[in-house]
Every structure is written in structure tokens, then in C-alpha cells.
Protein backbone atom coordinates (compact mmCIF):
# COMPACT_ATOMS: atom_id res chain seq x y z
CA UNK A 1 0.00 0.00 0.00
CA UNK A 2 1.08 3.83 -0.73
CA UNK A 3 1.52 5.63 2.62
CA UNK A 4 -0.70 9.08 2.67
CA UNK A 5 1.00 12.18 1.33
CA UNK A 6 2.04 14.08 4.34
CA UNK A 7 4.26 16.95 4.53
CA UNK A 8 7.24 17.65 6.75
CA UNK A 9 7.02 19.81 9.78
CA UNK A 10 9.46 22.64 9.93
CA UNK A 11 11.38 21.70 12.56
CA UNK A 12 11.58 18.32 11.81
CA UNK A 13 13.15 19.35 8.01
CA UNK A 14 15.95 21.14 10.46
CA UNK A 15 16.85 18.38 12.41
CA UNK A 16 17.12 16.34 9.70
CA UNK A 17 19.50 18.03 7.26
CA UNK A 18 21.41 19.05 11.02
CA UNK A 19 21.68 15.16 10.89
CA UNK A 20 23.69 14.51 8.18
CA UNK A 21 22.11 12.47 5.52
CA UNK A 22 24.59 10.34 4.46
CA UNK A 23 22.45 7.14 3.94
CA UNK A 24 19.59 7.11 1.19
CA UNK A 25 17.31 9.95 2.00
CA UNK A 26 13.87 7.34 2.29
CA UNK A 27 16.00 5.39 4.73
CA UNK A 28 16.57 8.46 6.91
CA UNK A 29 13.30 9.32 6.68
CA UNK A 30 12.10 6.02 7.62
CA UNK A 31 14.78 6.15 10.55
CA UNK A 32 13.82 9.89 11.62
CA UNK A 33 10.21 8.84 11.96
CA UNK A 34 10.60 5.46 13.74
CA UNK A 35 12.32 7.41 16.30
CA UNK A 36 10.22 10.66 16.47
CA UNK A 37 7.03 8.50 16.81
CA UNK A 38 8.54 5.71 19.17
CA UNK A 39 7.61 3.05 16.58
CA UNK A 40 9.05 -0.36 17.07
CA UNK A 41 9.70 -0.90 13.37
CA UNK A 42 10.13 1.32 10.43
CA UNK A 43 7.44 2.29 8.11
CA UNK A 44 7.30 4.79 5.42
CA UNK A 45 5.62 7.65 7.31
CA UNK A 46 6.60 10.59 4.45
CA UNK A 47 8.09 9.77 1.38
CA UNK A 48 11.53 11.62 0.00
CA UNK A 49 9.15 13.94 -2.35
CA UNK A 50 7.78 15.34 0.07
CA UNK A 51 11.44 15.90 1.63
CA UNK A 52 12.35 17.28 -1.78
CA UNK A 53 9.85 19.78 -1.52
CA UNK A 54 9.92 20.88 1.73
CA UNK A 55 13.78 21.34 1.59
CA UNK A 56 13.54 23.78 -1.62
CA UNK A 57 11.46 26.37 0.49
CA UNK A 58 14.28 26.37 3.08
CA UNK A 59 17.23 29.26 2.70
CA UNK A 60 20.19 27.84 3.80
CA UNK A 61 20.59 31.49 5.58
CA UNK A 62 18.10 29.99 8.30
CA UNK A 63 20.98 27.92 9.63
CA UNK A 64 23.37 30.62 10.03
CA UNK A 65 20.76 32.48 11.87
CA UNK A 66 20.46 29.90 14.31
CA UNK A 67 24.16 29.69 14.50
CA UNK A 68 24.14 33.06 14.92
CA UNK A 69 21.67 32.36 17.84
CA UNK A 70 23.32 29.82 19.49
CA UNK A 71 26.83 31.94 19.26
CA UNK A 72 26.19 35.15 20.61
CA UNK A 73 23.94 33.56 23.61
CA UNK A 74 27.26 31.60 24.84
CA UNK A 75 29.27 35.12 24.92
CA UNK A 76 26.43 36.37 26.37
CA UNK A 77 26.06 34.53 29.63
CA UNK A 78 28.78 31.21 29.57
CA UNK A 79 32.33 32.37 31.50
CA UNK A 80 34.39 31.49 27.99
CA UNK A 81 38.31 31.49 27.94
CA UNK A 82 40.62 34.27 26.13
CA UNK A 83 43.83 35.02 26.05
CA UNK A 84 44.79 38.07 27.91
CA UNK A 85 41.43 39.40 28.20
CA UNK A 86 40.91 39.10 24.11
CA UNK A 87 38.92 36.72 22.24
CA UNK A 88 41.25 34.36 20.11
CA UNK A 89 39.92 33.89 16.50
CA UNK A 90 42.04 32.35 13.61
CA UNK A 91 40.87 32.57 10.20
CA UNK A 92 41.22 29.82 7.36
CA UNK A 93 40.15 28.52 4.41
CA UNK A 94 39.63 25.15 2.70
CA UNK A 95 37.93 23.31 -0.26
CA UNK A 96 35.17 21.65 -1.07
CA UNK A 97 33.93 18.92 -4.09
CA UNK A 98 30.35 19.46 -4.83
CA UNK A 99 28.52 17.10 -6.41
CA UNK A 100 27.33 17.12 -10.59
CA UNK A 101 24.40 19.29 -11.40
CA UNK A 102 23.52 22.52 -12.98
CA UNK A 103 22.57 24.27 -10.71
CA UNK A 104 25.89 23.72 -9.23
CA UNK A 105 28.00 24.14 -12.03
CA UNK A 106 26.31 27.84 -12.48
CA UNK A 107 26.98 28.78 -8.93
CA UNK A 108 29.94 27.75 -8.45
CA UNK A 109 31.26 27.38 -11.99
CA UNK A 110 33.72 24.12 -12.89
CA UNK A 111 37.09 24.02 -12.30
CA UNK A 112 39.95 21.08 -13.85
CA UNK A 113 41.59 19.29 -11.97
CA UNK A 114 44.30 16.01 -12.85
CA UNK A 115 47.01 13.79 -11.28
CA UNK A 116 50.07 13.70 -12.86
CA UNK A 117 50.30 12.05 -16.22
CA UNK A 118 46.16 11.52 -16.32
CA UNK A 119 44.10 14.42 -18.13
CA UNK A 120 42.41 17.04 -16.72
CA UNK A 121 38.58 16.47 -15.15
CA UNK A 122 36.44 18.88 -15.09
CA UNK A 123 35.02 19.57 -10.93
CA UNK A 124 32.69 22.10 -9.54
CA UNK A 125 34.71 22.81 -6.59
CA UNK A 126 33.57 25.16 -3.30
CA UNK A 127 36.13 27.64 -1.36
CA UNK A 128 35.25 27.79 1.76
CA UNK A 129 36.22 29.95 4.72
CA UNK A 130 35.17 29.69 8.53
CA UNK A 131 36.17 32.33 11.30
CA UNK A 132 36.52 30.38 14.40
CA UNK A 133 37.35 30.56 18.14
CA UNK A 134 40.23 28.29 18.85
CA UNK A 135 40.16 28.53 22.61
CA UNK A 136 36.35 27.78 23.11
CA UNK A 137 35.70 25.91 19.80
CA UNK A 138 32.93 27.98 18.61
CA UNK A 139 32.66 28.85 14.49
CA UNK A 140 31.40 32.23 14.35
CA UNK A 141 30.39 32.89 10.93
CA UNK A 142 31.34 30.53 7.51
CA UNK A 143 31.72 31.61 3.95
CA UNK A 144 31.15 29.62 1.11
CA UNK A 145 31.87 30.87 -2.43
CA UNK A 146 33.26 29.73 -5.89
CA UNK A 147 37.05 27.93 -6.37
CA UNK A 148 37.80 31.55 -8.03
CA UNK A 149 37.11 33.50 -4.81
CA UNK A 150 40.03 34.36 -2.75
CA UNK A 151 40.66 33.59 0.75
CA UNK A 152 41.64 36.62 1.31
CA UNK A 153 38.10 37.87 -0.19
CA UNK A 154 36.26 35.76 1.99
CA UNK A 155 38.21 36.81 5.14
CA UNK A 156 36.85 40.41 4.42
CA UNK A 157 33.56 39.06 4.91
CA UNK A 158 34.17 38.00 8.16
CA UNK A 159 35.13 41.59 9.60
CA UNK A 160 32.12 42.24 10.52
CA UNK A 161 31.90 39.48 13.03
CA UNK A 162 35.36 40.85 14.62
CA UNK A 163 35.00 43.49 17.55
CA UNK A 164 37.42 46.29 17.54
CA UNK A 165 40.09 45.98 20.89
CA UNK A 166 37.97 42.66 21.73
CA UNK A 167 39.31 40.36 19.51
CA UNK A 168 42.60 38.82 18.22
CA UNK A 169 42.63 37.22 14.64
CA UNK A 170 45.11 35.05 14.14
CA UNK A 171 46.31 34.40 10.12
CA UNK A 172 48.67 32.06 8.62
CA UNK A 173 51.19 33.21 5.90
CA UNK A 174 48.46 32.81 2.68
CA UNK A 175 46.72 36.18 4.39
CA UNK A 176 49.09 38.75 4.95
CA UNK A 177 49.50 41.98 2.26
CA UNK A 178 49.76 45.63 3.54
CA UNK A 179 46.04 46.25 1.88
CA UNK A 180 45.07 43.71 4.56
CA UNK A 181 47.36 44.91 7.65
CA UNK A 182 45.75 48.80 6.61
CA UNK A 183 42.34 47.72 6.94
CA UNK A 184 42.52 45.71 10.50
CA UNK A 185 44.62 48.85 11.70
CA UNK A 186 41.78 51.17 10.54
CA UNK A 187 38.82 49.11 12.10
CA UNK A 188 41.07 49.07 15.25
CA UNK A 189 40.98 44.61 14.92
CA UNK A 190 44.38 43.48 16.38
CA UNK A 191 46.46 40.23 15.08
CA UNK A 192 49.31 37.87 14.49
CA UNK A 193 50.06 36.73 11.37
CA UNK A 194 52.88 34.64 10.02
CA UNK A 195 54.90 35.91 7.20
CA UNK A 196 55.82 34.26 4.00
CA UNK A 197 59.44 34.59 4.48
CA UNK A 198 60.19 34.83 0.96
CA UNK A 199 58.35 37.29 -0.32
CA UNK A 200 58.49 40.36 2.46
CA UNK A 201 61.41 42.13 2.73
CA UNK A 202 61.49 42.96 6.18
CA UNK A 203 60.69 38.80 6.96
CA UNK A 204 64.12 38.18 4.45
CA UNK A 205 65.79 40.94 6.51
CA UNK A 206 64.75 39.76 10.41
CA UNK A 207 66.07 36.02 9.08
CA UNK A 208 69.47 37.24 7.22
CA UNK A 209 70.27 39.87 10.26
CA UNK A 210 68.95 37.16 13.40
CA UNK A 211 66.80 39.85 14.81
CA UNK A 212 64.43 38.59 17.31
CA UNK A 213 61.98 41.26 17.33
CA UNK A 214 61.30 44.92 15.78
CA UNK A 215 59.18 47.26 15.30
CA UNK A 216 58.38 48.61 11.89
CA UNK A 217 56.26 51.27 9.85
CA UNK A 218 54.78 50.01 7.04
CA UNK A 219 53.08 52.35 4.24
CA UNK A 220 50.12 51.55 2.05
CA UNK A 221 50.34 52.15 -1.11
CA UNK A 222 49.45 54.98 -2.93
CA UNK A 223 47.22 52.45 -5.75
CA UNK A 224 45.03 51.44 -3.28
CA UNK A 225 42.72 54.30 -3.69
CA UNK A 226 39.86 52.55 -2.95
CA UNK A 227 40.49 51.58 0.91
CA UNK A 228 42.03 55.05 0.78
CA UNK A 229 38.28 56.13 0.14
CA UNK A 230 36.84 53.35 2.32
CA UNK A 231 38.85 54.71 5.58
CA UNK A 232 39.44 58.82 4.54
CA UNK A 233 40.44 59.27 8.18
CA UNK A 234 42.47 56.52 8.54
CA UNK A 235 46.68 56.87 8.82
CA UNK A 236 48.23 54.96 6.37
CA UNK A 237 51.43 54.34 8.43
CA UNK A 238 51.06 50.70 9.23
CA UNK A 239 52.35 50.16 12.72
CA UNK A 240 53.48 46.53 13.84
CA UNK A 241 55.82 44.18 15.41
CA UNK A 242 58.11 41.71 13.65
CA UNK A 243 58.73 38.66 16.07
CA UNK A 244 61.26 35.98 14.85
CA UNK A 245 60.24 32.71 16.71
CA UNK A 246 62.24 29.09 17.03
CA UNK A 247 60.61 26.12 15.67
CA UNK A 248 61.00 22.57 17.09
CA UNK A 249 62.39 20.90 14.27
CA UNK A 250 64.74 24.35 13.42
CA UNK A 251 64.35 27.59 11.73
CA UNK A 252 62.38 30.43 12.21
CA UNK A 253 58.98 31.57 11.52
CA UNK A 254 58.19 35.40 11.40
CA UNK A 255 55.31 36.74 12.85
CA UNK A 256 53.62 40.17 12.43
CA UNK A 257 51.58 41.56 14.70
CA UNK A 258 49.43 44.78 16.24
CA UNK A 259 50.49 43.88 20.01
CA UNK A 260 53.11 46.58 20.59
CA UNK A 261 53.91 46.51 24.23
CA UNK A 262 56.63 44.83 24.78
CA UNK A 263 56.11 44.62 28.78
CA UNK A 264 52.25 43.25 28.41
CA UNK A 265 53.52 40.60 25.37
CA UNK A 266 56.69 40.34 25.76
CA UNK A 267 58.23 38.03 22.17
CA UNK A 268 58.28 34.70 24.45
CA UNK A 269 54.51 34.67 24.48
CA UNK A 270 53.85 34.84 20.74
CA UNK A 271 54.94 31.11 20.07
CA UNK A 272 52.22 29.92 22.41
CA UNK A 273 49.61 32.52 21.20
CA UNK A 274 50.09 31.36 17.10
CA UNK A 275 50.37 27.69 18.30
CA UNK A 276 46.51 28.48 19.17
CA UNK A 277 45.93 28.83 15.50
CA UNK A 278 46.53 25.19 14.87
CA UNK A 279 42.77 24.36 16.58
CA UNK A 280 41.18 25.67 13.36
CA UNK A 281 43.16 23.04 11.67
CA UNK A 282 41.18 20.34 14.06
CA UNK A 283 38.37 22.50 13.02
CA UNK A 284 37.97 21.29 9.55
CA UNK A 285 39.31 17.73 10.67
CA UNK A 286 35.60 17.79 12.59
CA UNK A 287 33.80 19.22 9.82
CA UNK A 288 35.03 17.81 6.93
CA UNK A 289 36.06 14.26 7.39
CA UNK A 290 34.36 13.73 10.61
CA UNK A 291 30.92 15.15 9.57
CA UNK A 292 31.53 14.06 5.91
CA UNK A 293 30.72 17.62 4.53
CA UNK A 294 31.46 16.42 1.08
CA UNK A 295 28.85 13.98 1.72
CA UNK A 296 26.29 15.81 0.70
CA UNK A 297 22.32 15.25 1.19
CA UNK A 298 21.54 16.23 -2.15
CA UNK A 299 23.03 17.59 -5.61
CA UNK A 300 21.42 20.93 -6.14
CA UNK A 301 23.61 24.22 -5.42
CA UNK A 302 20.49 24.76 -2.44
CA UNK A 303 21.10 21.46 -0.96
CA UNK A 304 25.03 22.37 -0.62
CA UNK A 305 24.39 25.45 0.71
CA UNK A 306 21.95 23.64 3.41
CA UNK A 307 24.06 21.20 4.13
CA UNK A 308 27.16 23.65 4.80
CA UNK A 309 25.29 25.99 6.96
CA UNK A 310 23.97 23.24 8.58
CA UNK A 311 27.37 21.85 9.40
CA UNK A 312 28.24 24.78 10.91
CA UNK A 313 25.22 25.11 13.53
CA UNK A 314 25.90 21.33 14.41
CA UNK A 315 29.21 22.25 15.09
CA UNK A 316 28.62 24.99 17.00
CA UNK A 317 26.10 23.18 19.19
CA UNK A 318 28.10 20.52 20.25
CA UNK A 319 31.08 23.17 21.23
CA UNK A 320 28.46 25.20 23.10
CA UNK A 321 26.94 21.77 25.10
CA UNK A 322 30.19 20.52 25.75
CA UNK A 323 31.99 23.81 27.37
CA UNK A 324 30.69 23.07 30.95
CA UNK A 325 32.26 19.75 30.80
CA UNK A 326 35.23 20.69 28.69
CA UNK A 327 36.19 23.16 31.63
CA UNK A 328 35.14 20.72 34.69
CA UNK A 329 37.68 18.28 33.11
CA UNK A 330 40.41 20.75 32.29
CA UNK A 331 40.51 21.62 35.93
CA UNK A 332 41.39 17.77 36.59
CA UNK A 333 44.19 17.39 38.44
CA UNK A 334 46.56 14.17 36.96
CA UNK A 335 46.91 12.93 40.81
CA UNK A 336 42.78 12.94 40.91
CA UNK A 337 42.91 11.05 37.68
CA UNK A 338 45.82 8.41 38.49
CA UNK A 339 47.11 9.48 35.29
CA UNK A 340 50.59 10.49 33.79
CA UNK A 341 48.98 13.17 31.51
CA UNK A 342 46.12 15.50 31.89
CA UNK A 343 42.77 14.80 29.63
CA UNK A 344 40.41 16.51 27.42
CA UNK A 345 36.84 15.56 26.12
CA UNK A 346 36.83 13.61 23.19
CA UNK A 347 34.82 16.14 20.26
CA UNK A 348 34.44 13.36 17.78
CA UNK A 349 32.34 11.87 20.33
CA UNK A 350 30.41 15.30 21.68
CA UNK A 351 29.34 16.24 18.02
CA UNK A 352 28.17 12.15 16.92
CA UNK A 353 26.08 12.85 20.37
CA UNK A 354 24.86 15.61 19.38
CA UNK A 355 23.23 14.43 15.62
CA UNK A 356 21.96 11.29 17.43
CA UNK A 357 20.30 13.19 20.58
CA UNK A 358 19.03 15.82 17.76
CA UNK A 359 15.21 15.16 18.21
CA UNK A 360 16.05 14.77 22.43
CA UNK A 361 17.13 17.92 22.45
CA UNK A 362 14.39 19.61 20.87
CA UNK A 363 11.39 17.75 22.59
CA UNK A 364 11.15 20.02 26.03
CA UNK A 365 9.92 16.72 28.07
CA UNK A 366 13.17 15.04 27.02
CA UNK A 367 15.36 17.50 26.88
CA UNK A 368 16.68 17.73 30.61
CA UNK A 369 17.27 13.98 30.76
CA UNK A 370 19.17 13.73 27.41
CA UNK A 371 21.31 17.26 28.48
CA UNK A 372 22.07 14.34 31.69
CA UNK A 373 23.15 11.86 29.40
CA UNK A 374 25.09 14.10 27.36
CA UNK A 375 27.10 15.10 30.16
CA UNK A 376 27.97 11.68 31.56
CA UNK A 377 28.65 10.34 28.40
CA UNK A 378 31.05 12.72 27.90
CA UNK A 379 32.40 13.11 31.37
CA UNK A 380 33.55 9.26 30.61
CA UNK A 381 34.62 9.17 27.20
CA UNK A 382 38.08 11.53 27.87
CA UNK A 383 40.97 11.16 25.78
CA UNK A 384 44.92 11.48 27.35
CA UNK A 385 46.72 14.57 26.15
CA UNK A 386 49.63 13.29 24.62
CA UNK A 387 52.41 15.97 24.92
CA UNK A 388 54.64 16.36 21.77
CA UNK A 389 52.52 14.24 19.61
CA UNK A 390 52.49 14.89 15.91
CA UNK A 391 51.26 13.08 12.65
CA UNK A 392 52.19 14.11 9.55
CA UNK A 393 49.88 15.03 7.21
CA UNK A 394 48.54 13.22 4.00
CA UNK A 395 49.16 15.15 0.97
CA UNK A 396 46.75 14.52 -2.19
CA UNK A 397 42.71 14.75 -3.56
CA UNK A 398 40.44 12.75 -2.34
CA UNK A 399 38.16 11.43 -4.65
CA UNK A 400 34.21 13.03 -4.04
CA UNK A 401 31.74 10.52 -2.61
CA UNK A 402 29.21 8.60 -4.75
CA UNK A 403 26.01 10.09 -5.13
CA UNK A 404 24.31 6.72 -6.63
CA UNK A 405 25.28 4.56 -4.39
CA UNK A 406 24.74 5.82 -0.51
CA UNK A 407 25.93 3.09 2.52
CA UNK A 408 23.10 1.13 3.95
């Protein structure tokens, strides 16, 4: 028999793409339903039309909005950590492979890619940006855009989430140009930035001449009319600090940065403060391979954008549920623990809690209970901090996932 055509509630559409579709979307619909309505076996309760449908009246902007809702509520009223009184942001970008279809393929235009000695394949490919808080795990805003867009483009679009003498933005050494250095300076934003060694002078002179640290003035140039017009009454004397600091392995990496006073950051502190940066690296580990953001719920540009947003709120939930515990078990002693090494949650394991708890959490006669559960899970699924620890990292393109043929 044909089940009834019924349509999809609102917030049930939310929770699912906040999910993570990843298996055929009639057997997460079947799933969903079972477990919504307490069922003891699965029946089709609404079909993957209706799904369809409902999902193409949804603007992926609603999931930023709740991001946006869930963010600035935990820097409302939750005690979060900084670093010297500022809140510690890094900046980065990444790539995505989008599925085949049009509608793709005009958004985001197609790109070729090959491996050595194999031809060229045409790929719609995403650039992507998120503007995240490395201390308390939060993503405050993400960009997603064509391959053609800059990084640098996309990192403009983040200013506005930045709060002048509030915030720190940490950059690695794709950001830096004196265009960008102007415009932080002008919106009063401070930094830290690494420098490309070999193409700024003053990053070839602090290595050549072993100077530790410096300050220098820096001048915009007289081309850049436009931010010249964007900022009239801004001074176009770029003041910052050049800080050479030893790596573990040898050599030097430079670092540029806004923090002038020497007594209140004195150079010793700046290798711990851009070490901070690296958490936006773990970042995209969480939301690329561990949420499978190229696995995408459907192939239409929309459905991307959906399941991008979407990413980013589930993300940002699971940081924001997790900080009470996250701090209880940073405070841990290692004698309490009858451990070598301190511990730290485990956030593979906070955010797959999250996405299965999903319809828990937003059913108020379950939601204390399964806020409970959370907790202890957590509390008991720590991992050791291992001190020192690295793994390199695996070079190469992945190839997308299969749209035909989803796992069971």
C-alpha cells in the first residue's frame, strides 16, 4: 500500500539536514520517523518527495541564523576562555567537491583538476572559509563561495563578526599583504600573522640579520585608492611588530603583529599565542572528514548550501553543550585522575552525540534527561593529552563521494 502524502514539519526538516544524511534519503526518513514516533519498526511515514519539496522552500541562511543564535547567547552569559582578556579567533580557508548538477556548475562554476600524467577532469569545486574561536571551539560565521574567490576575499567578509580591541585574529602566511594589515589597523581589529618569508622584505631581513623582534612602519600604497576612500580618516602608516620565533624541528617563523607593548607581550609569548591557530586546523578535521561535509544530502547548489550551513550550527552546538564539561575536566588534576597526563573531552564523540540526541534535544519533556546523558557520556569518554605528539599530514585529492550509491 502507498503511505498518505504528508508533509514535513518545519522543525523536523531542520533536524534532519542538522543530521547529516549520508544514507539514502527514504532510509533516513524512515529512521527519523521510527524514532520521532517511538515506533518499534520502520514504516514509510513521508516519502523523499515530500522531503524534496519541503527542503527547496528552506534558505540555507536559516541555519546561520540559528548559528548566529546559538553563538552570541554563549558570549552572552557562559564564562568562555581568552587570552589576555581578548577573544582568540584564527581565520582559514579550505575546499570543497560538490557534487554534478547545474545548478551547481552555475553557482559555483567548474574548475579542472588532474594527477600527474592523467588528463584534466572537469570539478565544480567550493572555497570555503570559517572564522573560528580556537580557545572555546565555537565557528562564528562561515563563507562559502566559488574555487575563483580568494581567501583573502572571503576573510573580508568576516570583519564584521570581529569586535574592535575585543578580539585577536590570528592568520597564517596565505593572508598577509599591507592592503590587509591597513584595513585591520583602521577598524582598530588586532592580530598575528605569520609571514611568508620569501616574499616580504622585512621577513628576508629579520632572518638574514637574526633579529628577534622589531618594530616597523609600514606604508600603504598609494594604488590602493579605494580603501584610501573606504577609511578617509584613517593613517596609512602601518604600525606593527616583527617577532622571529624558534621552531622545534629548526628555523624560524616570522610573525607580524598589532600587540606593541613589549612589557604586556613580551616576544616569548607569541609562540604559544600562534600555536593556538593550529585548533582551526582540528576545526575542519571535525567538519570535513568527521561530519563528511562532502557527503552531501543532495546535488542541487540549495542542498550544498543547506548542508554547509547546517554543518556549521551542528558544530557549533556541540562546542556550546560541551563547554561546561570541557572546563570541569580541564581543571582535573593528573593525581585525581591516576594518570601520567592530563585529559580533554573527546569532540568526535560530543558532536556524533549531538546528531543522534538531535530530536532529544528539541522535545522540552526530554530535553533535561538527554542534556544528563550528554554530560555523563562525555564526562567518561576523555581522551589522554599526549604531549609532543604529531602526525604528519597526508598530501593529495580525495576522490568526491558517490552520489548513486549511498551506505546502507
Amino acid at each position: 500500500m502507498f503511505c498518505r502524502k504528508r508533509k514535513i514539519h518545519f522543525s523536523h526538516l531542520i533536524i534532519l539536514i542538522t543530521q547529516g544524511l549520508t544514507r539514502s534519503i527514504q532510509r533516513e526518513l524512515n529512521s527519523f520517523y521510527q524514532k520521532l514516533l517511538k515506533k518499534d519498526f520502520l514504516e514509510q511515514y513521508v516519502t523523499k518527495g515530500a522531503f524534496s519539496r519541503a527542503r527547496a522552500k528552506l534558505k540555507p541562511e536559516a541555519f546561520a541564523e540559528l548559528n548566529q543564535i546559538g553563538r552570541d547567547n554563549f558570549y552572552r552569559n557562559a564564562p568562555w576562555t581568552g587570552w589576555h582578556g581578548f577573544r582568540l579567533l584564527a581565520c582559514d580557508g579550505s575546499t570543497a567537491m560538490l557534487p554534478r548538477h547545474h545548478t551547481v556548475e552555475k553557482e559555483f562554476g567548474i574548475t579542472c583538476f588532474g594527477r600527474k600524467g592523467e588528463p584534466e577532469r572537469p570539478h565544480s569545486i567550493a572555497r570555503i572559509s570559517l572564522l573560528y574561536d580556537v580557545l572555546n571551539f565555537v565557528t562564528l560565521d562561515g563563507r562559502i563561495a566559488s574555487y575563483n574567490t580568494s581567501e583573502e576575499a572571503l576573510l573580508r567578509e568576516h570583519l564584521d563578526y570581529l569586535k574592535p580591541k575585543q578580539d585577536l585574529l590570528l592568520l597564517d602566511r596565505g593572508y598577509p599583504s599591507r592592503k590587509l594589515l591597513f584595513e585591520l589597523q583602521a577598524l582598530g581589529i588586532d592580530y598575528c600573522i605569520r609571514l611568508p618569508e620569501n616574499h616580504w622584505l622585512e621577513a628576508r631581513e629579520m632572518h638574514e640579520q637574526g633579529i628577534a623582534e622589531k618594530e616597523v612602519v609600514l606604508q600603504l600604497s598609494t594604488k590602493d585608492t579605494e580603501l584610501r576612500t573606504l577609511y578617509p580618516d584613517a593613517d596609512t602608516n602601518i604600525r606593527c611588530k616583527l617577532v622571529a620565533v624558534e621552531l622545534e624541528g629548526g628555523g624560524k617563523e616570522i610573525l607580524c603583529t598589532s600587540l606593541l607593548n613589549a612589557t604586556a607581550y613580551p616576544a616569548s609569548c607569541f609562540a604559544e599565542l600562534y600555536h593556538f591557530r593550529w585548533n582551526i586546523e582540528e576545526g575542519y578535521k571535525l567538519f570535513k572528514t568527521r561530519m563528511g561535509l562532502e557527503t552531501f544530502s543532495g546535488k542541487t547548489a540549495l542542498a550544498v548550501k543547506q548542508d554547509f550551513y547546517a554543518g556549521i550550527f551542528m558544530m557549533t552546538t556541540a562546542a556550546v553543550m560541551a563547554f561546561p564539561v570541557a572546563e570541569e575536566v580541564k581543571k582535573l588534576k593528573t593525581d585525581t585522575l591516576q594518570r601520567k597526563h592530563p585529559v580533554q573531552i573527546n569532540r568526535t564523540n560530543a558532536l556524533a552525540m549531538v546528531r543522534e540526541m538531535a530530536i532529544g534535544f528539541f522535545k522540552s519533556e526530554m530535553s533535561g534527561r538527554v542534556l544528563n546523558a550528554f554530560d555523563s557520556i562525555l564526562r567518561r569518554t576523555v581522551e589522554i593529552v599526549r604531549p609532543g605528539r604529531k602526525v604528519p599530514r597526508k598530501q593529495g585529492r580525495k576522490k568526491p563521494p558517490a552520489m548513486n550509491y549511498k551506505q546502507l
